[in-house]
N, C-alpha and C. Protein backbone atom coordinates (compact mmCIF):
# COMPACT_ATOMS: atom_id res chain seq x y z
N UNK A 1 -11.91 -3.86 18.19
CA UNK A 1 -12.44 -2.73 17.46
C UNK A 1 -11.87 -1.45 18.04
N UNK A 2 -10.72 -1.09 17.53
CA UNK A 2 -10.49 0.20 18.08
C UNK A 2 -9.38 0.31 19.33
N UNK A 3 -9.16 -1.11 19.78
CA UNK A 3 -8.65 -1.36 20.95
C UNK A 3 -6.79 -0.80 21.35
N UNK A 4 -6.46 -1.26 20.15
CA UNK A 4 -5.08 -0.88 19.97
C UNK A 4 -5.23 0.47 20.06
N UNK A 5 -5.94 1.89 19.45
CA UNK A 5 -5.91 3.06 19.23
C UNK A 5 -5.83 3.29 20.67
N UNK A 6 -7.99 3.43 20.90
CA UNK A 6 -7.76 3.51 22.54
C UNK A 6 -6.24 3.56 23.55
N UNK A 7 -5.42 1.93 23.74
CA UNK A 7 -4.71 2.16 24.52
C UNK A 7 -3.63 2.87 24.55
N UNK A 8 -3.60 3.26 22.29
CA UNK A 8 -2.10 4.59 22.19
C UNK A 8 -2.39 5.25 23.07
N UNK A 9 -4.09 6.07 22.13
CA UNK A 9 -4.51 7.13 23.23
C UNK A 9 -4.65 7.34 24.44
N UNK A 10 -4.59 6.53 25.25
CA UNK A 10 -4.59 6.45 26.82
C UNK A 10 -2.90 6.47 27.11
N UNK A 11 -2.11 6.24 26.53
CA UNK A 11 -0.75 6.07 26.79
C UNK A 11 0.20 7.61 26.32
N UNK A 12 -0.55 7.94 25.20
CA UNK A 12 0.16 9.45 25.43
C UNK A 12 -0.94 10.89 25.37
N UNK A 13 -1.96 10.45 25.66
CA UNK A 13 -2.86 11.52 26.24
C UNK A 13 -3.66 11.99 25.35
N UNK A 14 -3.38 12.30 24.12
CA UNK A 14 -4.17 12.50 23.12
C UNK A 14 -3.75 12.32 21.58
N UNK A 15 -4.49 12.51 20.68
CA UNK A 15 -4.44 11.79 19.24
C UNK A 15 -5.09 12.53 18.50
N UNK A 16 -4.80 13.53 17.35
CA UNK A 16 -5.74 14.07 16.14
C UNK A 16 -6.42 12.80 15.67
N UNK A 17 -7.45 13.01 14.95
CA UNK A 17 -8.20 11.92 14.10
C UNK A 17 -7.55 11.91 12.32
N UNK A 18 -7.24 13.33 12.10
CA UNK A 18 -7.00 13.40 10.74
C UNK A 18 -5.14 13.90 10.89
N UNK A 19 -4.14 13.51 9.97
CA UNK A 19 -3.34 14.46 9.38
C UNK A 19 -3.37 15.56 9.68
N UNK A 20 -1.61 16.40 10.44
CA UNK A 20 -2.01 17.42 11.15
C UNK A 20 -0.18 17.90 11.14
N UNK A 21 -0.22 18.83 11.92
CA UNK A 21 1.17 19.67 11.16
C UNK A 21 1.86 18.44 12.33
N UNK A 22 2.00 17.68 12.57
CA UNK A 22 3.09 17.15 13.36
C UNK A 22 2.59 15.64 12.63
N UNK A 23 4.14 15.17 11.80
CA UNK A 23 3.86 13.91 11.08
C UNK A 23 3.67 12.96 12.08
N UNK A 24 2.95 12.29 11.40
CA UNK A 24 2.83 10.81 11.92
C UNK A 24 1.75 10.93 13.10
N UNK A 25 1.32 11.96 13.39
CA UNK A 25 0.66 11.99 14.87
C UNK A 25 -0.83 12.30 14.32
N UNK A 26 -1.63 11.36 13.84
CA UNK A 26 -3.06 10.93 14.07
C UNK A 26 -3.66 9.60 14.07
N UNK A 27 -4.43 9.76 13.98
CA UNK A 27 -4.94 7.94 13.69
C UNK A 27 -4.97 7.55 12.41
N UNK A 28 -5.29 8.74 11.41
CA UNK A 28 -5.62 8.35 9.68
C UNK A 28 -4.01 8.11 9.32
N UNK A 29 -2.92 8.48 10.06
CA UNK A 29 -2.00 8.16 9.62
C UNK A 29 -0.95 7.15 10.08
N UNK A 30 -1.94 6.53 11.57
CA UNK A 30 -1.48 5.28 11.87
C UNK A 30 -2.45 3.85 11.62
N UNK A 31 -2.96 4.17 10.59
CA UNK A 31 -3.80 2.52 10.27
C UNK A 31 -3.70 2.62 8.80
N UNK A 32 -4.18 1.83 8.42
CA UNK A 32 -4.63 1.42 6.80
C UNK A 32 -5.54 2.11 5.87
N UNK A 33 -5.10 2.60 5.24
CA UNK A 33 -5.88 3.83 4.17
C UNK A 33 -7.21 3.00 3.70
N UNK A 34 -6.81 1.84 3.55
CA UNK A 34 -7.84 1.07 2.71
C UNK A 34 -9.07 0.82 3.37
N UNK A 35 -8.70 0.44 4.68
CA UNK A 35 -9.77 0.14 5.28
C UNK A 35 -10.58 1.35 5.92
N UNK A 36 -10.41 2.63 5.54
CA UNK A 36 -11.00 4.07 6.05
C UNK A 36 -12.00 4.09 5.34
N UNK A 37 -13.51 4.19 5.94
CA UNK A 37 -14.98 4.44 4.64
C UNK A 37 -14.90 3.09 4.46
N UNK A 38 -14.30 2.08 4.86
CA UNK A 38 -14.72 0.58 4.68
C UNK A 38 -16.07 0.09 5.33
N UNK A 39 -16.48 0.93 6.19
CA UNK A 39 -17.87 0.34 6.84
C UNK A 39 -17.72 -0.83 7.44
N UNK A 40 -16.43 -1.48 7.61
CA UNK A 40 -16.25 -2.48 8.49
C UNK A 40 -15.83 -2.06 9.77
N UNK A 41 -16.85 -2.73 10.85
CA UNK A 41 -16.78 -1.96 12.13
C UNK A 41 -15.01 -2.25 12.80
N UNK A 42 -14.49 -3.71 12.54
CA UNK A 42 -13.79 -4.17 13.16
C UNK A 42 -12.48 -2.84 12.44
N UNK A 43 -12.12 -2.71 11.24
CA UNK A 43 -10.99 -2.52 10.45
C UNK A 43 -11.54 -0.92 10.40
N UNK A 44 -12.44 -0.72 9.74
CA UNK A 44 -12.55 1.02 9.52
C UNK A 44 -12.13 2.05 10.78
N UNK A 45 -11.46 2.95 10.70
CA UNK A 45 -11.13 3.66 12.14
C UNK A 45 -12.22 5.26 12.09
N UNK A 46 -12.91 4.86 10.64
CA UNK A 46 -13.92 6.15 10.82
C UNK A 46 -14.97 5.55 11.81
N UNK A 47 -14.78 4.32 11.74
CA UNK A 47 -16.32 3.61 12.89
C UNK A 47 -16.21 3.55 13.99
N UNK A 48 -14.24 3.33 14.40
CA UNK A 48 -13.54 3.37 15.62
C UNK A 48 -14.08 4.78 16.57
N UNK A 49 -14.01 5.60 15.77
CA UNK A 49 -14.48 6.76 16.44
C UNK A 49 -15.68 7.10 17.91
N UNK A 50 -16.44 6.13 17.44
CA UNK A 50 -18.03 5.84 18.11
C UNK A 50 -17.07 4.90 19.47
N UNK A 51 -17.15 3.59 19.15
CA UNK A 51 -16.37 2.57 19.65
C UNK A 51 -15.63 3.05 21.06
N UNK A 52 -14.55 3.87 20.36
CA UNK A 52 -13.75 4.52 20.99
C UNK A 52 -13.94 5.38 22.08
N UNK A 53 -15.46 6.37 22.06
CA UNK A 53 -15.44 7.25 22.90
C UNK A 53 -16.43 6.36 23.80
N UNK A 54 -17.23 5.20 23.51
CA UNK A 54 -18.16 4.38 24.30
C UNK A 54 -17.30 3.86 25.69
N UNK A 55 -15.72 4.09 25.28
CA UNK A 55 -15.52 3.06 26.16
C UNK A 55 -15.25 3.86 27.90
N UNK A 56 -15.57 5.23 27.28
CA UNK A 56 -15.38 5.90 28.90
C UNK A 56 -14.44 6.40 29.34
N UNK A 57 -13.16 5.78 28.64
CA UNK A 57 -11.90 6.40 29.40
C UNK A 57 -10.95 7.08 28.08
N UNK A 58 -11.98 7.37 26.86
CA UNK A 58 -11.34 8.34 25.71
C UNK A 58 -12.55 9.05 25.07
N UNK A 59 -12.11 10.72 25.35
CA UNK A 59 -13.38 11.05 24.86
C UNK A 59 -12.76 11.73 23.32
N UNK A 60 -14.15 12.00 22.14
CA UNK A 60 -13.55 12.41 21.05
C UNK A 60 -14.75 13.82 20.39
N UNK A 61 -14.04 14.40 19.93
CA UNK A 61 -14.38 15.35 19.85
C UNK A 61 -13.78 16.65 18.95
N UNK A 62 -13.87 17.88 18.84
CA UNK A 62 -13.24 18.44 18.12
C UNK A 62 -12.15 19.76 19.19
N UNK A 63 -11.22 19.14 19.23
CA UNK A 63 -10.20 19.43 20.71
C UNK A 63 -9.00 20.55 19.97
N UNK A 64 -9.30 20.10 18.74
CA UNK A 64 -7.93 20.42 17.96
C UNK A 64 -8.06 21.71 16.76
N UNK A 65 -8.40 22.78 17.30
CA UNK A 65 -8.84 24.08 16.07
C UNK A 65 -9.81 23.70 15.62
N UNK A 66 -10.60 22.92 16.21
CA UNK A 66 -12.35 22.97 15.71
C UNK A 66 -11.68 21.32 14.92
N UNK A 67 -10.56 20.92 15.38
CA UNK A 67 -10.68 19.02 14.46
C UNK A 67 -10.56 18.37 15.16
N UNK A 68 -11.02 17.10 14.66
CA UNK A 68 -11.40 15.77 15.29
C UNK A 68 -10.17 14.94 15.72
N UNK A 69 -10.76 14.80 17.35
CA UNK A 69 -9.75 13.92 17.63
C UNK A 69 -9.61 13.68 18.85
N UNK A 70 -8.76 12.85 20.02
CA UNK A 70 -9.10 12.22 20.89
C UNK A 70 -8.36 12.77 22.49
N UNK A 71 -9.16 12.37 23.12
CA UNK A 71 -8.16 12.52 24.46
C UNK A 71 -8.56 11.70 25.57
N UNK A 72 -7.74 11.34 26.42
CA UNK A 72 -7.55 10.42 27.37
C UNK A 72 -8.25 11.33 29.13
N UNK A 73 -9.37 10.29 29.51
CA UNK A 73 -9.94 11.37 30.29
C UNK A 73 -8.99 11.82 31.35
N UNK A 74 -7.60 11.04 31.39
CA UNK A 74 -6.89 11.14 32.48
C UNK A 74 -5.78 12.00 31.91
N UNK A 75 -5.93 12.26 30.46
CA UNK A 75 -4.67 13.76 30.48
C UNK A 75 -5.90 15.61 30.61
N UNK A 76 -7.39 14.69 30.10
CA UNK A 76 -8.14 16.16 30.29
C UNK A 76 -7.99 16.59 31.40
């Protein structure tokens, strides 16, 4: 659940959550459209969000001009 993201995010320090002036660089634009608002904990990455910051070593938040998105407690 989320696991793959997490270790991007731990690997280059931080991650927007949404689409953002630098392509390719969030999470909504590295997973599956379909499964976004799917309410499936495993596949949805809007659920990843929770998941994600539980695990201690990625916190999430609004880091990015007041938007959502992630950072690695070891690049904060």
């Amino acid at each position: 659940m989320g696991n793959e993201a997490a270790e991007y995010i731990n690997r280059v320090g931080f991650l927007p959550l949404f689409k953002n002036e630098i392509p390719g660089f969030s999470l909504e634009e590295r997973t599956v459209a379909e499964y976004w608002w799917s309410d499936d904990p495993v596949r949805d990455p809007w659920r990843w969000r929770i998941a994600i910051a539980k695990r201690h070593d990625v916190l999430y938040g609004k880091f990015f001009a007041k938007k959502a998105g992630f950072i690695s407690k070891k690049w904060l």
